[in-house]
C-alpha atoms as a PDB file:
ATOM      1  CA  UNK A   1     -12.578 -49.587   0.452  1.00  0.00           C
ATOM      2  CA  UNK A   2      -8.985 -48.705   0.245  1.00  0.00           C
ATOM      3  CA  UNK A   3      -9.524 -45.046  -0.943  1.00  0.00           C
ATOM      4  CA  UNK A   4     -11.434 -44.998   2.505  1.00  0.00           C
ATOM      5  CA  UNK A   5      -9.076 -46.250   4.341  1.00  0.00           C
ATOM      6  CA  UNK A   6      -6.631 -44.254   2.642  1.00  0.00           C
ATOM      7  CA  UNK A   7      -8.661 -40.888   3.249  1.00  0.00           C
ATOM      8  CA  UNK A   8      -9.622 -41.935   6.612  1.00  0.00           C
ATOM      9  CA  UNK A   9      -6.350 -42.060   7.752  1.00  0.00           C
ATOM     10  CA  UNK A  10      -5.185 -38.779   6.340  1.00  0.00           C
ATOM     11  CA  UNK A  11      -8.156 -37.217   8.034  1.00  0.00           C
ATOM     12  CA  UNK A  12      -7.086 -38.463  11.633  1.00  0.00           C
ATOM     13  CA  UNK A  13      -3.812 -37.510  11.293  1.00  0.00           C
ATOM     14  CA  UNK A  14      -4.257 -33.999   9.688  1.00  0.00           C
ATOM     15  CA  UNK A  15      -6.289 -33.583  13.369  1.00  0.00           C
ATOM     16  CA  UNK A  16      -3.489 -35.093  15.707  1.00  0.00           C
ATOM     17  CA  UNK A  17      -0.723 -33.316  14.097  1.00  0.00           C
ATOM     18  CA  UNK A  18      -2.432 -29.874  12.925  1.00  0.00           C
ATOM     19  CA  UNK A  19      -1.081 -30.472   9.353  1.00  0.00           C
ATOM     20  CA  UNK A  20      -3.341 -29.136   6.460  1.00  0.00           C
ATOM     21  CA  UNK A  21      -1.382 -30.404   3.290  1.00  0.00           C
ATOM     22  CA  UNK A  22       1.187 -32.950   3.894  1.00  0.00           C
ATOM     23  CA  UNK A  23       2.662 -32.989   0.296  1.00  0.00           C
ATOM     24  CA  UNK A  24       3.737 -29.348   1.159  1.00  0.00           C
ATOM     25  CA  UNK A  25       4.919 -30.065   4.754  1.00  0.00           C
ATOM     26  CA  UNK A  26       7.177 -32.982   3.445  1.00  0.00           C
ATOM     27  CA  UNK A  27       8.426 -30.655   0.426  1.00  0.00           C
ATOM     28  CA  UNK A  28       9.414 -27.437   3.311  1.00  0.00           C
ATOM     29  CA  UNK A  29      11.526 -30.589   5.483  1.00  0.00           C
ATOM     30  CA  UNK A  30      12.892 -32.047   2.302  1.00  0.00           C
ATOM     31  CA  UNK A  31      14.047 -27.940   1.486  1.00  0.00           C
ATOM     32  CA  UNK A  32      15.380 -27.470   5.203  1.00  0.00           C
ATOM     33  CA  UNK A  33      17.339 -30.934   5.338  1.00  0.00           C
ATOM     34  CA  UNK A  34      18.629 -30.340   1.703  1.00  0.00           C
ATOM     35  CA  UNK A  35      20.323 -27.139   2.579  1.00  0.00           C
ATOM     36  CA  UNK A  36      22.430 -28.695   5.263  1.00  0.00           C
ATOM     37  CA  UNK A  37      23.962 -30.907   2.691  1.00  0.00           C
ATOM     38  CA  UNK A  38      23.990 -28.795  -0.459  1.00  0.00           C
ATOM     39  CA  UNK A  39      25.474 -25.329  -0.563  1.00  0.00           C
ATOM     40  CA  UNK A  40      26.922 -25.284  -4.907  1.00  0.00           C
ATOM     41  CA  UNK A  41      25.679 -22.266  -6.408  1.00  0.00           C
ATOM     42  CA  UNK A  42      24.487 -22.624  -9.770  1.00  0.00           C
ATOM     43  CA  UNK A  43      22.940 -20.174 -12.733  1.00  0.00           C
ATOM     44  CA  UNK A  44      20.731 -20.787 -15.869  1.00  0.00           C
ATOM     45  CA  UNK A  45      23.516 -21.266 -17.839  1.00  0.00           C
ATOM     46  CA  UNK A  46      24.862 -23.955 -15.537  1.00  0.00           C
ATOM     47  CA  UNK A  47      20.898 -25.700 -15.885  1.00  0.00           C
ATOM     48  CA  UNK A  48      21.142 -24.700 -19.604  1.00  0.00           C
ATOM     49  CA  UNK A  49      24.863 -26.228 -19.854  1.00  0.00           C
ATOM     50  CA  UNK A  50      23.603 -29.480 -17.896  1.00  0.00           C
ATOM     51  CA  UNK A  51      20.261 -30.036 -20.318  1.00  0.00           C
ATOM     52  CA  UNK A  52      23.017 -29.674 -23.333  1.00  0.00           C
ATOM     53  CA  UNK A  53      24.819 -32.604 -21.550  1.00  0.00           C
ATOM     54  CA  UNK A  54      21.818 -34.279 -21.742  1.00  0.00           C
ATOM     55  CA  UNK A  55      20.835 -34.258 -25.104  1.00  0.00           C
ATOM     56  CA  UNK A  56      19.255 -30.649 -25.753  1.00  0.00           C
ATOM     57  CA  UNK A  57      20.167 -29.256 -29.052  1.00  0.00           C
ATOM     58  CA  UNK A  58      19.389 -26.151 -31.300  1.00  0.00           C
ATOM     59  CA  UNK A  59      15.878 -26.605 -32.672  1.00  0.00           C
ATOM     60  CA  UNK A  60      14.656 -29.305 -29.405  1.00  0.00           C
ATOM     61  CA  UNK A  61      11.441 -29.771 -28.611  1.00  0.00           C
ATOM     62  CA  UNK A  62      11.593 -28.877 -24.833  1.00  0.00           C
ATOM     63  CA  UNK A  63       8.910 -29.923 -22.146  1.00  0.00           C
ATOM     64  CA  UNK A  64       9.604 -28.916 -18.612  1.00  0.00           C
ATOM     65  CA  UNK A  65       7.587 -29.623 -15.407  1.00  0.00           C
ATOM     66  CA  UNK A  66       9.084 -28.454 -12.631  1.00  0.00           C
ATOM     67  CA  UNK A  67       9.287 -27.180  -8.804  1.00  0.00           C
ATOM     68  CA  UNK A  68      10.892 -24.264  -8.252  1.00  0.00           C
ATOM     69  CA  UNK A  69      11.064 -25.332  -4.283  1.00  0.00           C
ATOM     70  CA  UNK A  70      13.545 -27.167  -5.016  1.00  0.00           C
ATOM     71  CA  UNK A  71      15.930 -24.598  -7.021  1.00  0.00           C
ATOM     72  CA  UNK A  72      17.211 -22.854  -3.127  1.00  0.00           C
ATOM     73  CA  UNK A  73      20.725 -23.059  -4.648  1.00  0.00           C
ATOM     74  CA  UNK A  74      19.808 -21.343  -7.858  1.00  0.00           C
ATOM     75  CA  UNK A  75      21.102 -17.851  -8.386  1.00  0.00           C
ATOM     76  CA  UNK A  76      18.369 -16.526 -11.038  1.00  0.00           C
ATOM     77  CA  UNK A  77      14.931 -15.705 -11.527  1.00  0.00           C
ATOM     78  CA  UNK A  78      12.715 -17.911 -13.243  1.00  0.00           C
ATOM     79  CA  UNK A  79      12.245 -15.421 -16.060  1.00  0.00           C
ATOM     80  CA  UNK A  80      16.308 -15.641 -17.053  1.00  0.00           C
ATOM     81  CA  UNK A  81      15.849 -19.665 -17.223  1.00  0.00           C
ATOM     82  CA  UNK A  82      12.825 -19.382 -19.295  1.00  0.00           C
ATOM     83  CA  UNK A  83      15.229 -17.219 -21.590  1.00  0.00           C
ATOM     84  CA  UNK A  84      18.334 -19.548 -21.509  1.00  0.00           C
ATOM     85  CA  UNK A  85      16.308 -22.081 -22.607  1.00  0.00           C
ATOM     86  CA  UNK A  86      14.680 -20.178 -25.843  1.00  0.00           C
ATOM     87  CA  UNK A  87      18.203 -19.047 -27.016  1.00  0.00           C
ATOM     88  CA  UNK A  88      19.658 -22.297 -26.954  1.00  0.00           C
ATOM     89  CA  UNK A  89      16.967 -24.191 -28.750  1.00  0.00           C
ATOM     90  CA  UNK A  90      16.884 -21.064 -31.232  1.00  0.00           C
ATOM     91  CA  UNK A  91      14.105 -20.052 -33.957  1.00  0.00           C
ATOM     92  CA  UNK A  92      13.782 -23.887 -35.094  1.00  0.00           C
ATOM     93  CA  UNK A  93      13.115 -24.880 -31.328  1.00  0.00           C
ATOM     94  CA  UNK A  94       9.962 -25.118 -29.548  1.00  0.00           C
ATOM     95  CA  UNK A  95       9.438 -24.857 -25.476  1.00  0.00           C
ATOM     96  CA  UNK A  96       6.636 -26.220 -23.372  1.00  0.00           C
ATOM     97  CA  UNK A  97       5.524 -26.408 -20.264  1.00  0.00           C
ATOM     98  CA  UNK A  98       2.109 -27.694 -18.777  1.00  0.00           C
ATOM     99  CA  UNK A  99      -0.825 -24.960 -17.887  1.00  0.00           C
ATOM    100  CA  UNK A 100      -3.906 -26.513 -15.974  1.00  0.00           C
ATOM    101  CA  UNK A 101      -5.787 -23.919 -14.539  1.00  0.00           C
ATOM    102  CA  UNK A 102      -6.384 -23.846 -10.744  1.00  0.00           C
ATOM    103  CA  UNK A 103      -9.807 -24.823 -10.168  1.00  0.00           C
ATOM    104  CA  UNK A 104     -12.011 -24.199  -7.094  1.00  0.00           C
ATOM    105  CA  UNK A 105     -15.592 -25.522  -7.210  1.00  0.00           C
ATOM    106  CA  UNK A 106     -16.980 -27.429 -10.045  1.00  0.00           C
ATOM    107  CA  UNK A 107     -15.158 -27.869 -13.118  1.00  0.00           C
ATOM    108  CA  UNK A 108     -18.456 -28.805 -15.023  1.00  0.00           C
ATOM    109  CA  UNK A 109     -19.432 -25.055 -13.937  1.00  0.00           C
ATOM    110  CA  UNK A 110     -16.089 -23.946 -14.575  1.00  0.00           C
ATOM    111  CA  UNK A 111     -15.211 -21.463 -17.645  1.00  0.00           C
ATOM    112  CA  UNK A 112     -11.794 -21.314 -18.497  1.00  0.00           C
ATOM    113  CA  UNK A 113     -10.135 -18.206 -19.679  1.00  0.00           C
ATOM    114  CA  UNK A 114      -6.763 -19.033 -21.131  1.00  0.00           C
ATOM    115  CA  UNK A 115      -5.637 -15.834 -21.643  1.00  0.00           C
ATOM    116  CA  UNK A 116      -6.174 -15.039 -18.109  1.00  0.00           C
ATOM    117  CA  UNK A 117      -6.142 -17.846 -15.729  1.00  0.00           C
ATOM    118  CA  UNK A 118      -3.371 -19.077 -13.927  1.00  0.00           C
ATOM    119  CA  UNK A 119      -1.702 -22.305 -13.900  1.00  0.00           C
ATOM    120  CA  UNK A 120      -1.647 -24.377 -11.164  1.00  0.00           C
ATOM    121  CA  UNK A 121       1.311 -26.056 -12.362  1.00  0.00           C
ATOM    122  CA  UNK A 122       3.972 -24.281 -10.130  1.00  0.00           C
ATOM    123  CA  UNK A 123       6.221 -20.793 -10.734  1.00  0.00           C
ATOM    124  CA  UNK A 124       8.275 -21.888 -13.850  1.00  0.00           C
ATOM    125  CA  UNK A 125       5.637 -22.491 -15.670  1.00  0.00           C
ATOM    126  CA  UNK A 126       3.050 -19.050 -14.673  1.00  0.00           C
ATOM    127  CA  UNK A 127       6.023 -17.316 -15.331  1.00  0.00           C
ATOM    128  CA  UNK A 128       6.389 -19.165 -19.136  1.00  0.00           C
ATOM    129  CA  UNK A 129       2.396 -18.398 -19.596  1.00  0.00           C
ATOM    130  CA  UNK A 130       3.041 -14.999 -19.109  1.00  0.00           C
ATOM    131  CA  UNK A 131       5.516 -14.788 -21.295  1.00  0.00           C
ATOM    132  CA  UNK A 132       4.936 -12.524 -24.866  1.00  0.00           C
ATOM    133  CA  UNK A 133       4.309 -14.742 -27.551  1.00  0.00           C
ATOM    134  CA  UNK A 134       3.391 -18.037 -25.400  1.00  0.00           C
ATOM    135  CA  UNK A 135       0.679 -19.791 -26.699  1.00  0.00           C
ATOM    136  CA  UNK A 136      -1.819 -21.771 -24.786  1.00  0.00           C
ATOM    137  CA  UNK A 137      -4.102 -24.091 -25.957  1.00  0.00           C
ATOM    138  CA  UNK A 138      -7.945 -24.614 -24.676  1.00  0.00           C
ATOM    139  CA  UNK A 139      -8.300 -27.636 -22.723  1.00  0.00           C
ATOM    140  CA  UNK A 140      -9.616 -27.575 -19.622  1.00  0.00           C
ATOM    141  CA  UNK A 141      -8.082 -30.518 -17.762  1.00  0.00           C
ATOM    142  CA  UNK A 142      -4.694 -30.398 -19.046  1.00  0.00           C
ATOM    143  CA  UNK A 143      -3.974 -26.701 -20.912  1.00  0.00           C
ATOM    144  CA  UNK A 144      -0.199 -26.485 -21.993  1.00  0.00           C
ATOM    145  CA  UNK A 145       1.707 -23.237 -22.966  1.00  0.00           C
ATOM    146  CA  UNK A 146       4.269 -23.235 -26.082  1.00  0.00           C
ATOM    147  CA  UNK A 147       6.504 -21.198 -27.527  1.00  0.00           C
ATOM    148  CA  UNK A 148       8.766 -21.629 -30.612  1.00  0.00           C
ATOM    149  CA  UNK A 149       8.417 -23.493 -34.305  1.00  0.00           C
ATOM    150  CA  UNK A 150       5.669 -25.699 -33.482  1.00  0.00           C
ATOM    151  CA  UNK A 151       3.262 -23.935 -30.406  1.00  0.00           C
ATOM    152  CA  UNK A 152       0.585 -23.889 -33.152  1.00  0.00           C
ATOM    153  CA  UNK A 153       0.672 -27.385 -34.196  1.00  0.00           C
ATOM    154  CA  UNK A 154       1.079 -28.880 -30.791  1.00  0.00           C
ATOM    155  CA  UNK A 155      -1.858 -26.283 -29.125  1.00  0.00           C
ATOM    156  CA  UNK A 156      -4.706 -25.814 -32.138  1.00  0.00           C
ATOM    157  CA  UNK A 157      -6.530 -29.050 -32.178  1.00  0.00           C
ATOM    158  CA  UNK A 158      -6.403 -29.521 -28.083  1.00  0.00           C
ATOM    159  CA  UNK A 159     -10.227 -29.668 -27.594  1.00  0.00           C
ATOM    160  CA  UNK A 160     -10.811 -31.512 -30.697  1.00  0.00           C
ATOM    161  CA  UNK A 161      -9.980 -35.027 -29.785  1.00  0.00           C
ATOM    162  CA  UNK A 162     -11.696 -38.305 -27.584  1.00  0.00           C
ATOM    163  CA  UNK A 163      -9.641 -36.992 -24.527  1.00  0.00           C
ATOM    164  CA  UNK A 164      -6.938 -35.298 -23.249  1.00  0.00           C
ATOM    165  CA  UNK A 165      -4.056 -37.152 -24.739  1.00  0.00           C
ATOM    166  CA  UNK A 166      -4.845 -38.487 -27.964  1.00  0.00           C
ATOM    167  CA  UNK A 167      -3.609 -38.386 -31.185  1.00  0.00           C
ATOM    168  CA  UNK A 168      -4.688 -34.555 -31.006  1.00  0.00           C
ATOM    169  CA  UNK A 169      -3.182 -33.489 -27.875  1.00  0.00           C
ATOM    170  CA  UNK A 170       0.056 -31.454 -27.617  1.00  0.00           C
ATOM    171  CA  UNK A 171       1.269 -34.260 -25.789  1.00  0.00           C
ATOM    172  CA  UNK A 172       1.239 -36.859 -27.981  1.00  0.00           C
ATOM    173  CA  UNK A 173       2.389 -34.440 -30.700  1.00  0.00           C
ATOM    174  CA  UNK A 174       5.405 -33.876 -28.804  1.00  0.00           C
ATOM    175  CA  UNK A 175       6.501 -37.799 -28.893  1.00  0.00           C
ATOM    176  CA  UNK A 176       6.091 -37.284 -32.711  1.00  0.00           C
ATOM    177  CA  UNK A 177       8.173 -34.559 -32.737  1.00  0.00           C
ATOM    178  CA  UNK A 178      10.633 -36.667 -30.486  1.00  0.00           C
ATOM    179  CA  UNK A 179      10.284 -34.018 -27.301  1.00  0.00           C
ATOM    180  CA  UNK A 180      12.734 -33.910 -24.345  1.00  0.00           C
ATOM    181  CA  UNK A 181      10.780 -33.886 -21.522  1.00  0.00           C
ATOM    182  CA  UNK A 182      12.762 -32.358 -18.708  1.00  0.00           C
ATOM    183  CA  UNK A 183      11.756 -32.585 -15.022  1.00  0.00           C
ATOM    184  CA  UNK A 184      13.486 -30.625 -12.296  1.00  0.00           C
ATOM    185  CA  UNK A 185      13.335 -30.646  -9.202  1.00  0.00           C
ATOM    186  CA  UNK A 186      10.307 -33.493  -8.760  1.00  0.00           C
ATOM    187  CA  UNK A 187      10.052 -36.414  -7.317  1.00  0.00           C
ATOM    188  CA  UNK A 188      12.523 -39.356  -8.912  1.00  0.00           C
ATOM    189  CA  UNK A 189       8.862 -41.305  -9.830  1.00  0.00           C
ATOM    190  CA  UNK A 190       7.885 -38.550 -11.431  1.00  0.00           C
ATOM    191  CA  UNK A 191       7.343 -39.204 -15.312  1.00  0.00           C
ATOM    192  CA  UNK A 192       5.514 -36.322 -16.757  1.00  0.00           C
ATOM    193  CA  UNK A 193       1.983 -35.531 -18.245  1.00  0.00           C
ATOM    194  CA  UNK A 194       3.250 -37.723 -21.546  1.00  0.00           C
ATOM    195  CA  UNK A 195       2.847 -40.987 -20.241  1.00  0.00           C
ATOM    196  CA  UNK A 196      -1.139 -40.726 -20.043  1.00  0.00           C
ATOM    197  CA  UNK A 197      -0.761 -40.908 -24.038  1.00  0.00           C
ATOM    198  CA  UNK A 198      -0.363 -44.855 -23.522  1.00  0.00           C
ATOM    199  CA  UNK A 199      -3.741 -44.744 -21.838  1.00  0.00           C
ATOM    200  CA  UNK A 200      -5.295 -43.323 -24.974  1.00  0.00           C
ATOM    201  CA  UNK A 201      -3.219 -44.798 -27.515  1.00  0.00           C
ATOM    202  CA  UNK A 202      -4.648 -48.555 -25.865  1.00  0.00           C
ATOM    203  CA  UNK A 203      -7.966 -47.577 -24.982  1.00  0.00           C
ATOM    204  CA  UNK A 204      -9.557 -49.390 -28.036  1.00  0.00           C
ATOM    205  CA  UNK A 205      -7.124 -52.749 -27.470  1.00  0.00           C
ATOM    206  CA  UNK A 206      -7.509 -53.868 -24.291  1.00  0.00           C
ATOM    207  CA  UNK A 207     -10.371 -53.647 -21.414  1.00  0.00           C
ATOM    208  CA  UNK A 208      -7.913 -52.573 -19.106  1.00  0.00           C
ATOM    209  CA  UNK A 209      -6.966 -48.932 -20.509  1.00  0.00           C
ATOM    210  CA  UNK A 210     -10.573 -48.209 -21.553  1.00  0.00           C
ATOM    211  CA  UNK A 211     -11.475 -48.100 -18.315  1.00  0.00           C
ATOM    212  CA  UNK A 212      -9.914 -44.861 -17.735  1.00  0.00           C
ATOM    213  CA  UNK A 213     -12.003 -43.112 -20.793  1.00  0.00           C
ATOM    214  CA  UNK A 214     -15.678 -44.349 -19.597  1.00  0.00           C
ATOM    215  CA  UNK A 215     -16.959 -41.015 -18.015  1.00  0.00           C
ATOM    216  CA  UNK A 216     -18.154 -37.486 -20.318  1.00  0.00           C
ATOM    217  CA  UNK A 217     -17.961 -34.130 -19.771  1.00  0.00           C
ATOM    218  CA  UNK A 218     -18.753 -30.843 -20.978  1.00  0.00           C
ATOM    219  CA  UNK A 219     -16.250 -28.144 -20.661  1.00  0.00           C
ATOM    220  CA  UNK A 220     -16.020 -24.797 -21.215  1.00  0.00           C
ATOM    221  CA  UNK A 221     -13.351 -21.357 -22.268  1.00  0.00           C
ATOM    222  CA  UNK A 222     -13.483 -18.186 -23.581  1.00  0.00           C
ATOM    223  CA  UNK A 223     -11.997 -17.228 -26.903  1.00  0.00           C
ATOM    224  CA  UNK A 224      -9.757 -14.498 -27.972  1.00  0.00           C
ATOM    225  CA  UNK A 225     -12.961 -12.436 -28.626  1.00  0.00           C
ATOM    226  CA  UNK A 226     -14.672 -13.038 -25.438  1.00  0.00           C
ATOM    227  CA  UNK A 227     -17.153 -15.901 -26.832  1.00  0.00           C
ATOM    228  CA  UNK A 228     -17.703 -19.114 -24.700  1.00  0.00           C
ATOM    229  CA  UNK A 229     -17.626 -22.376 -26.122  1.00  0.00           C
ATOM    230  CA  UNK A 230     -18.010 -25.762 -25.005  1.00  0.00           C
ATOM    231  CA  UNK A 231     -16.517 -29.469 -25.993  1.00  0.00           C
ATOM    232  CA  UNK A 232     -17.222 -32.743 -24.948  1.00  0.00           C
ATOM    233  CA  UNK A 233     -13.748 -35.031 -23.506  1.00  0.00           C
ATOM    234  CA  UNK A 234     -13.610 -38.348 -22.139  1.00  0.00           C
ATOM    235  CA  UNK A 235     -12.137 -39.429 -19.106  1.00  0.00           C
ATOM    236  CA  UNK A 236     -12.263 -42.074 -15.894  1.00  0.00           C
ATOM    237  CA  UNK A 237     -13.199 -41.564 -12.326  1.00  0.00           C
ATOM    238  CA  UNK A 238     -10.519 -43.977 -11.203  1.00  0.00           C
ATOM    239  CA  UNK A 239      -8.477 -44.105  -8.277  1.00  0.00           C
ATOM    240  CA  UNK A 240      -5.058 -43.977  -9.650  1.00  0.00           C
ATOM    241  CA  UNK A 241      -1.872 -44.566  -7.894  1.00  0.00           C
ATOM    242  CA  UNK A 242       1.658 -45.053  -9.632  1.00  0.00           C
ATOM    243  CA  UNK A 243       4.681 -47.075  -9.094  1.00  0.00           C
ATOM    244  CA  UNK A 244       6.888 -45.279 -11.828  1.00  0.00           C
ATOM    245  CA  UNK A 245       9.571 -48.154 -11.363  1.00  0.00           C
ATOM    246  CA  UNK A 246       7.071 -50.551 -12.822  1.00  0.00           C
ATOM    247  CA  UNK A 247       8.175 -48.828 -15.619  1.00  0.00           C
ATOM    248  CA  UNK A 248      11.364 -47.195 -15.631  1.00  0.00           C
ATOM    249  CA  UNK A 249      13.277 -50.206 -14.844  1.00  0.00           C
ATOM    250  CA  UNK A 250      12.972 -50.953 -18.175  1.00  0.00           C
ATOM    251  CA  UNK A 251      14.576 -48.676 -19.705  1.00  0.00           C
ATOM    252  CA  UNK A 252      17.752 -47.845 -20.222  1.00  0.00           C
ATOM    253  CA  UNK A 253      19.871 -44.436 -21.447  1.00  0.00           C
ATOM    254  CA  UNK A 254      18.266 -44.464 -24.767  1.00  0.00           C
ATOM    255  CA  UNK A 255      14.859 -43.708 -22.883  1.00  0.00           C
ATOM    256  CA  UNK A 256      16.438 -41.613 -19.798  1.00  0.00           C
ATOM    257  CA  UNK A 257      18.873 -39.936 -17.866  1.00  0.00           C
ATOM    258  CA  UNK A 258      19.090 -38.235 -14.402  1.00  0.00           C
ATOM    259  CA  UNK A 259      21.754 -35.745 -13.232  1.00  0.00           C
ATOM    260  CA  UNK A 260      22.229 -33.616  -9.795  1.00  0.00           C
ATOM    261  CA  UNK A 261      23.186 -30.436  -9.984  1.00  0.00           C
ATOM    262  CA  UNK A 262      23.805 -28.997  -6.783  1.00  0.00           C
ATOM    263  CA  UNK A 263      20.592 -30.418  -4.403  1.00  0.00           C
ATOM    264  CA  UNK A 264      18.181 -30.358  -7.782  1.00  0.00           C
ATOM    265  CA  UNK A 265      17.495 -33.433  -9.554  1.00  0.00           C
ATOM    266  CA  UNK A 266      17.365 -33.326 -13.215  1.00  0.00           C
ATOM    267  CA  UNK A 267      15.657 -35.917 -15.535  1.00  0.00           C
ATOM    268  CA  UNK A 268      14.669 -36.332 -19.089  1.00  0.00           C
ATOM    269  CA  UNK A 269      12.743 -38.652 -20.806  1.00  0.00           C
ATOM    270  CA  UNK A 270      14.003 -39.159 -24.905  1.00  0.00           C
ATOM    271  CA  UNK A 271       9.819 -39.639 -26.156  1.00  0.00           C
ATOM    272  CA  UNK A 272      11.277 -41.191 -29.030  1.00  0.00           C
ATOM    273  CA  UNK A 273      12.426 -44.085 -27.464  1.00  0.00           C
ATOM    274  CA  UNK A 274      10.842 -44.617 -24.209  1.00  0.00           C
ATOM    275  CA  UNK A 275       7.617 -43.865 -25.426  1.00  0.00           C
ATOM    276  CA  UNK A 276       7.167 -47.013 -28.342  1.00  0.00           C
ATOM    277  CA  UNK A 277       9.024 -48.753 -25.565  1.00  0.00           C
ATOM    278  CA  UNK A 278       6.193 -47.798 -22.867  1.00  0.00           C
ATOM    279  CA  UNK A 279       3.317 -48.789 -25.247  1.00  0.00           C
ATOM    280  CA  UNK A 280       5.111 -51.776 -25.547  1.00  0.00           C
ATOM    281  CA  UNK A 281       5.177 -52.583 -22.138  1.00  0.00           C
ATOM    282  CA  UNK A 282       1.220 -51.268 -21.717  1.00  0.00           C
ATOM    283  CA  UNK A 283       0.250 -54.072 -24.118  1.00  0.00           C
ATOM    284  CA  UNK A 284       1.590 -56.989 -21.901  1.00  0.00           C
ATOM    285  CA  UNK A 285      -0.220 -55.095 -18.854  1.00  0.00           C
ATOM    286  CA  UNK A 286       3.252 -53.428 -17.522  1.00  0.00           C
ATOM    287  CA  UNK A 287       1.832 -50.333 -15.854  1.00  0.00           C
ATOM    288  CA  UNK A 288       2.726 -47.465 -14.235  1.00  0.00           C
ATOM    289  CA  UNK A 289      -0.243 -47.975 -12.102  1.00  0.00           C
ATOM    290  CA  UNK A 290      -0.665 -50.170  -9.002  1.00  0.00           C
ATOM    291  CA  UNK A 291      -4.298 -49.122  -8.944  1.00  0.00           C
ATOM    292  CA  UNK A 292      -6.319 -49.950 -10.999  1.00  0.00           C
ATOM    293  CA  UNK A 293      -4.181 -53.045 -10.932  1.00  0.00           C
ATOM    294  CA  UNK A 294      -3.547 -54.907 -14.329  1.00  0.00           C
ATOM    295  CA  UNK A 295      -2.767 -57.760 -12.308  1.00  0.00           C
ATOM    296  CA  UNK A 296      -6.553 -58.621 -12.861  1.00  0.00           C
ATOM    297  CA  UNK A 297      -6.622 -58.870 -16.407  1.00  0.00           C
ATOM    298  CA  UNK A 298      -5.506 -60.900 -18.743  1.00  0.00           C
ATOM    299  CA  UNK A 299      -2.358 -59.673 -21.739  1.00  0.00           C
ATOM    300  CA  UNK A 300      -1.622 -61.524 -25.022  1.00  0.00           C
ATOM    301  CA  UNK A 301       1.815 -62.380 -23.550  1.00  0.00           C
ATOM    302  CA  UNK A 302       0.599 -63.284 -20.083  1.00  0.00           C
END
């Protein structure tokens, strides 16, 4: 009933006011307020100089998600970033960045070309995929693009598991390898694609996180030679909305940190302590989620 209400209300609204997509009208105002306030210049280096500050060191594990809407005081191209970023971490580094292709029309009916499709996941990252050398593994739902020491073993075994963030999944790799996950630019409840790993990790313990892993499907890419194939992932029709500070207020600056430079908000996650620290909390029923709610089930230490 709430989803109704929820849509319902978007609906009439979207008629009085004429807006088609408010999460892009409130991102233009947030741009056109910002650059009252904030004029500081900044380059790659100064981004690259700030991540440093922040824990990035040769041979990193680097995730980014990011919104380049947000970079109006940046003097650069993404391309130069993207660059910055490999010659820091060096040869023993490895860069990622999410690469979910933009789907119109059924994704059952959907074949995904990985070597051609776009990513819907903003500029940075298109302009990483395109990138010589970036890798980009299979999965339909959630494809990510690597570069560096370990693209291979993060991207190879990405349609092999349960679901999209299992022990198989380039995102839960990248808390073994004890990734940065950097966002810029995003919203300041904005955790990344990593913290669905908690999801799968508990699916098998408690009621609760199974529920989002009770649906099927079939999906399908092309490979290098041109040859479709199919695999089966699990997954949950849920309505899911977050509260991030259900979380976050946890932790403290073993887990993250956030920095401003200029108008753009920088924040990393350390996966190697947050994340034990968020399955942790996901056993007593601490969620990022409002809904579902945990509040109606019971947790060993409720």
């Amino acid at each position: 009933m709430s989803q109704s209400i929820y849509s319902l209300t978007s609906h009439i609204l979207k008629r009085i006011t004429g807006i088609k997509d408010f999460s892009l009208w409130r991102k233009n105002l947030h741009k056109k307020i910002g650059k009252i306030f904030y004029k500081t210049k900044y380059t790659a280096k100064d981004i690259v100089h700030l991540m440093a500050d922040m824990g990035m060191v040769k041979g990193s594990v680097v995730c980014i998600h990011s919104s380049m809407k947000e970079f109006y005081n940046y003097v650069g191209t993404p391309e130069e970033l993207i660059e910055e970023i490999i010659n820091f971490i060096g040869e023993d580094g490895t860069l990622v960045m999410p690469a979910f292709p933009i789907i119109r029309g059924e994704i059952s009916e959907y074949i995904f070309d990985p070597r051609k499709d776009k990513t819907g996941a903003g500029l940075l990252a298109e302009t990483f995929r395109m990138r010589k050398g970036v890798l980009r593994s299979n999965n339909v739902q959630h494809s990510v693009c690597a570069y560096g020491k370990y693209a291979e073993h993060l991207l190879r075994d990405h349609t092999s598991g349960f679901d999209c963030w299992d022990e198989k999944s380039p995102w839960y790799r990248m808390t073994e390898l004890g990734a940065l996950v950097f966002n810029f630019g995003l919203p300041r409840s904005y955790m990344g694609t990593f913290h669905h790993c908690v999801e799968s990790v508990l699916k098998n313990t408690h009621p609760y996180w199974a529920q989002f892993f009770k649906d099927c499907g079939e999906f399908h890419y092309i490979d290098e030679k041109g040859e479709i194939f199919s695999y089966n992932n699990h997954f949950g029709n849920l309505t899911r909305r977050t509260r991030k500070r259900n979380v976050t207020r946890y932790f403290s600056d073993k887990d993250w940190q956030i920095r401003k430079l200029s108008n753009l908000e920088i924040k990393v996650f350390y996966t190697r302590h947050c994340f034990p620290k968020m399955l942790e909390l996901g056993k007593r029923g601490i969620s990022v989620y409002y809904e579902p709610s945990p509040s109606k089930y019971e947790f060993p230490d409720d």
